[in-house]
N, C-alpha and C. Protein backbone atom coordinates (compact mmCIF):
# COMPACT_ATOMS: atom_id res chain seq x y z
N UNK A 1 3.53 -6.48 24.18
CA UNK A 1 4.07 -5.77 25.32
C UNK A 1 4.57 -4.41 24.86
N UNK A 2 4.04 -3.53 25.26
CA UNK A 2 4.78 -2.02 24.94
C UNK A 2 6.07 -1.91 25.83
N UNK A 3 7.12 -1.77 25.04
CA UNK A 3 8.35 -0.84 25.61
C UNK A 3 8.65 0.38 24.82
N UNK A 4 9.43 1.18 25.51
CA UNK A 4 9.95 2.50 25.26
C UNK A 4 11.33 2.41 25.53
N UNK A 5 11.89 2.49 24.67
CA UNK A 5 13.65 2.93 24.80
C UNK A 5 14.22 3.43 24.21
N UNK A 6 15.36 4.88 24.17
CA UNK A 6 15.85 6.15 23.22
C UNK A 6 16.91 4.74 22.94
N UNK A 7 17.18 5.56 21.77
CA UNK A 7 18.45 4.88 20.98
C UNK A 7 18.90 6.18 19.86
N UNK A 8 20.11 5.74 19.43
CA UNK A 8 20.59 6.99 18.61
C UNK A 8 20.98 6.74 17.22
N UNK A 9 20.88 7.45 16.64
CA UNK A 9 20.86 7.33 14.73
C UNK A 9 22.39 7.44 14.69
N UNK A 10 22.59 6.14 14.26
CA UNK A 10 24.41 6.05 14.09
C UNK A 10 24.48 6.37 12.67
N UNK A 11 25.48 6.85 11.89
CA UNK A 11 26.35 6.85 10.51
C UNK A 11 26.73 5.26 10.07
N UNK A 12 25.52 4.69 8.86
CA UNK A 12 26.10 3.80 8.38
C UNK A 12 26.32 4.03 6.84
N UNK A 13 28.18 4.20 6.05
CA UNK A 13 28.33 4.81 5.07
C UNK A 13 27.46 6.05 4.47
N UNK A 14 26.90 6.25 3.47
CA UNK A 14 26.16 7.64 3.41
C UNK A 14 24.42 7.73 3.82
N UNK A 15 24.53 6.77 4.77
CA UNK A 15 23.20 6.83 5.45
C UNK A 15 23.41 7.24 6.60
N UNK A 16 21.72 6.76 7.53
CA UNK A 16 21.96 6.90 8.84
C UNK A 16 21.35 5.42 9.54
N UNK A 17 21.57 5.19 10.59
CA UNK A 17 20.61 4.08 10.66
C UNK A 17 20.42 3.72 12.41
N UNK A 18 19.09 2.60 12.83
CA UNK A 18 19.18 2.63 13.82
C UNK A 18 19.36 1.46 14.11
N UNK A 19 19.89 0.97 15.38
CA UNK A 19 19.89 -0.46 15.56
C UNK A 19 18.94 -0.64 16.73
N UNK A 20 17.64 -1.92 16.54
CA UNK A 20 16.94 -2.29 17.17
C UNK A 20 17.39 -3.21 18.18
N UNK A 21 17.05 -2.95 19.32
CA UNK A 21 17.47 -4.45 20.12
C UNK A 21 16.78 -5.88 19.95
N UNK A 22 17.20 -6.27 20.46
CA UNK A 22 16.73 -7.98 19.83
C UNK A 22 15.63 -8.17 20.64
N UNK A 23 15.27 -7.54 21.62
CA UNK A 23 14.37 -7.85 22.61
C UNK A 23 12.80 -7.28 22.12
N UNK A 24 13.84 -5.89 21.92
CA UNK A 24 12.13 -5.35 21.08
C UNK A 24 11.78 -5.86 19.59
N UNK A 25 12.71 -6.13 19.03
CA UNK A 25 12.04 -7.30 17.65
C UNK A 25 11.35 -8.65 18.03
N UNK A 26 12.13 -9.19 19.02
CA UNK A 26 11.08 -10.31 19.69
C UNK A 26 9.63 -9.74 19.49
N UNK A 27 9.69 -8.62 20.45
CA UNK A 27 8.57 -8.36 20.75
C UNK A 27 7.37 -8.18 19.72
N UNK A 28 7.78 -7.38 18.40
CA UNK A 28 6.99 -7.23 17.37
C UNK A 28 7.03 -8.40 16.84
N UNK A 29 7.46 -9.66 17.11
CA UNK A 29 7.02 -11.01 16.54
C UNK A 29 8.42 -11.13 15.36
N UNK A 30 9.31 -10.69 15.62
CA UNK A 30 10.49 -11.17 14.68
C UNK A 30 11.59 -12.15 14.84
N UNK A 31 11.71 -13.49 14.45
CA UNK A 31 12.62 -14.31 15.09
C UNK A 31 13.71 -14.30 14.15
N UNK A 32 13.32 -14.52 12.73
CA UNK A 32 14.58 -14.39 12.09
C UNK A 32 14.66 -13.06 11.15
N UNK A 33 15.81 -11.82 11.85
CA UNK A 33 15.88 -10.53 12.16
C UNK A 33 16.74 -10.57 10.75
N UNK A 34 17.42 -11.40 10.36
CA UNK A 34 18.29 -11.35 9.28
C UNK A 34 17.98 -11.14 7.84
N UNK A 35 16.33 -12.15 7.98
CA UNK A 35 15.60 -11.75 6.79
C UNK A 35 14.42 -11.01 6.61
N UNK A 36 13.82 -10.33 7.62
CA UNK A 36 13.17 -9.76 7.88
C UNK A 36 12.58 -8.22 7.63
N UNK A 37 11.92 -7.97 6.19
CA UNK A 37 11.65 -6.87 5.67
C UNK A 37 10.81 -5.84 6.86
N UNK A 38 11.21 -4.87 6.85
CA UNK A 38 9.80 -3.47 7.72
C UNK A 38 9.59 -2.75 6.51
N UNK A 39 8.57 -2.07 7.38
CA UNK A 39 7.74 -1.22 6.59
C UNK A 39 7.86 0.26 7.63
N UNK A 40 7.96 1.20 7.09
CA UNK A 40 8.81 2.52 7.69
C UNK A 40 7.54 3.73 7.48
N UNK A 41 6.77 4.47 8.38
CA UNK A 41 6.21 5.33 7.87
C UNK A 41 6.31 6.33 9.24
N UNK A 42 6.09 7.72 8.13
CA UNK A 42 6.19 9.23 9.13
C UNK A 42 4.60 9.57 9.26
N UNK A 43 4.45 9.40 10.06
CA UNK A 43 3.01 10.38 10.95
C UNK A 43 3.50 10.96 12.55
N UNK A 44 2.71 11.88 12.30
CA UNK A 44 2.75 13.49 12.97
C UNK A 44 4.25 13.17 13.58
N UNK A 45 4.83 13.49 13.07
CA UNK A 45 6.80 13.45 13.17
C UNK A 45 7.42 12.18 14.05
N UNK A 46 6.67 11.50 13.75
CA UNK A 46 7.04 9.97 14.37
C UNK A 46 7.13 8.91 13.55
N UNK A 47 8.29 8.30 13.93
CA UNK A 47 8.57 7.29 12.88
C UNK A 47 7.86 6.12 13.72
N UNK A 48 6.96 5.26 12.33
CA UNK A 48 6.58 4.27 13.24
C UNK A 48 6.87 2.70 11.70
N UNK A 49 7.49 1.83 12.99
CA UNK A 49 8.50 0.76 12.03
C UNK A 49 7.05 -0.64 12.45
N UNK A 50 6.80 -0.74 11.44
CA UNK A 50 6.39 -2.08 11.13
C UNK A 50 6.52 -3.57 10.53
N UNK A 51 6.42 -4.83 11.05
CA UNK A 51 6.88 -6.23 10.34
C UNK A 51 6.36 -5.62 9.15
N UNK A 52 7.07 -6.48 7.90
CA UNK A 52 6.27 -6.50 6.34
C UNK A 52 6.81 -8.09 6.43
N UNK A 53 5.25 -8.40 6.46
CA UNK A 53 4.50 -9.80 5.85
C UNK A 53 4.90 -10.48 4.32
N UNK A 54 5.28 -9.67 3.82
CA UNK A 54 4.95 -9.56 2.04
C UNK A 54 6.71 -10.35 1.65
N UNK A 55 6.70 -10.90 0.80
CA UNK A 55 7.84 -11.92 0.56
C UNK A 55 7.89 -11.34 -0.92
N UNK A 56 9.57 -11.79 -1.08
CA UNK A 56 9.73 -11.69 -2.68
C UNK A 56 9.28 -12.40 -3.37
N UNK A 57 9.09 -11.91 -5.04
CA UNK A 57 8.84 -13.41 -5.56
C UNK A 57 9.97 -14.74 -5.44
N UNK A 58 11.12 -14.33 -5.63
CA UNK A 58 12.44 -15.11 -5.61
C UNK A 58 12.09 -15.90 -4.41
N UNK A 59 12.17 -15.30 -2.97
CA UNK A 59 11.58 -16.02 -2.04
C UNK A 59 10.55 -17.08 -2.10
N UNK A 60 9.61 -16.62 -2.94
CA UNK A 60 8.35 -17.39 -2.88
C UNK A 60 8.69 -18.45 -3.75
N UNK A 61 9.52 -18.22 -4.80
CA UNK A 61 10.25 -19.44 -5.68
C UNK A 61 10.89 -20.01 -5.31
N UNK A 62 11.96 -19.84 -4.45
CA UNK A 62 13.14 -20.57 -4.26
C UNK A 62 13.63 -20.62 -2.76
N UNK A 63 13.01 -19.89 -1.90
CA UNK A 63 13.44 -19.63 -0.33
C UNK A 63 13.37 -21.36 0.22
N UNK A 64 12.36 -22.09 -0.44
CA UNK A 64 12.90 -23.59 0.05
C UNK A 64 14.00 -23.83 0.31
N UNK A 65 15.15 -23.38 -0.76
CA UNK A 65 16.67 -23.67 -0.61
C UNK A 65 17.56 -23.54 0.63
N UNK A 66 17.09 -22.54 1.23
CA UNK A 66 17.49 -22.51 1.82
C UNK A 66 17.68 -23.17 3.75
N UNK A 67 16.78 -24.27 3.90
CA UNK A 67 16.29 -25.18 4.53
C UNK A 67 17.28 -26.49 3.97
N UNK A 68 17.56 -26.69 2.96
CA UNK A 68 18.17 -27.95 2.29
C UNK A 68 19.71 -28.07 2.91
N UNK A 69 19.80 -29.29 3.59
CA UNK A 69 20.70 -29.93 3.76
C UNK A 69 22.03 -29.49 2.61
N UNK A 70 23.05 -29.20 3.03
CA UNK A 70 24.18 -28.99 2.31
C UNK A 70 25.09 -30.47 2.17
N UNK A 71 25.95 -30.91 0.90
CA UNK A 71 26.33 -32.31 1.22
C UNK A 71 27.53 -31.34 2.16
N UNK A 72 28.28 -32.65 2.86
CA UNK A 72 29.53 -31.96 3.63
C UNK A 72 30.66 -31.71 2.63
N UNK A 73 30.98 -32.21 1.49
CA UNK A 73 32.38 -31.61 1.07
C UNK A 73 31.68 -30.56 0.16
N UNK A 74 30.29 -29.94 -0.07
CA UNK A 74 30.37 -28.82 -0.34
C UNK A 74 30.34 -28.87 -1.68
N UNK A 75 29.97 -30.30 -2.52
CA UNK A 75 29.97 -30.96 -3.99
C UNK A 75 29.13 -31.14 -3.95
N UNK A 76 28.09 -31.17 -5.21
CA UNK A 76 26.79 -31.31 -5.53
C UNK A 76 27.22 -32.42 -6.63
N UNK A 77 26.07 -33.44 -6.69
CA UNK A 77 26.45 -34.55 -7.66
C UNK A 77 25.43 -34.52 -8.89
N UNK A 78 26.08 -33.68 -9.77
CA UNK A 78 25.26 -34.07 -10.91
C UNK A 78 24.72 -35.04 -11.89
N UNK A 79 25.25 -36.02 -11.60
CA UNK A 79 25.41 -37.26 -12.49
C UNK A 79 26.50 -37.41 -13.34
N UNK A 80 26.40 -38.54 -13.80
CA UNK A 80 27.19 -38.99 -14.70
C UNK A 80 27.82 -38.39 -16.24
N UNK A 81 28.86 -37.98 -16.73
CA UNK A 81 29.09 -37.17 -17.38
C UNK A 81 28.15 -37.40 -18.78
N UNK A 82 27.99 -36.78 -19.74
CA UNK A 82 27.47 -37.19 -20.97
C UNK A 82 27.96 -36.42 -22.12
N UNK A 83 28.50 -35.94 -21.81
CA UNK A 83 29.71 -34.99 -23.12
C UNK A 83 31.27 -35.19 -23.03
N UNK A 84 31.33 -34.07 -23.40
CA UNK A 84 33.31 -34.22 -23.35
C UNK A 84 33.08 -33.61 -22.41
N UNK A 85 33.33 -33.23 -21.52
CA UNK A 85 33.29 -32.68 -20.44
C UNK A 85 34.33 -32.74 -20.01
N UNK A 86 35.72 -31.89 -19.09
CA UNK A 86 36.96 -32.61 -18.52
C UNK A 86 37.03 -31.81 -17.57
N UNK A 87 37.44 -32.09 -16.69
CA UNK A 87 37.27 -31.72 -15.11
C UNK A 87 38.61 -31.68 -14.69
């Protein structure tokens, strides 16, 4: 769906930046906006913002993790001690 809507280049610390609405990231196919790399290019004085497809390696290693059930007190059980260990 094409939309058109002005928006304005706010001051974020020594940048500038824009904020997209959620409606038009829908639109370019973005659901989770949080992790979601673009791709930024200038032709004939127009900025034109594109999804980037392309994943980190870290991602590609380990982004499973982040799907995994957390226990509830927030303790991971390593097993049984096997050194001096003192806690």
């Amino acid at each position: 769906m094409d939309q058109k809507r002005a928006i304005n280049i706010k001051p974020i610390g020594n940048s500038q930046g824009l904020i997209i609405p959620k409606n038009i990231l829908k639109d370019m196919g973005i659901n989770d906006y949080k992790n979601q790399k673009l791709t930024l290019e200038v032709k004939n004085h127009s900025l034109i913002i594109k999804k980037d497809n392309s994943s980190s390696r870290l991602m590609d290693e380990f982004g499973y993790l982040q799907n995994e059930k957390k226990p509830e007190n927030n303790e991971l059980d390593w097993g049984q001690s096997v050194g001096s260990e003192k806690f």
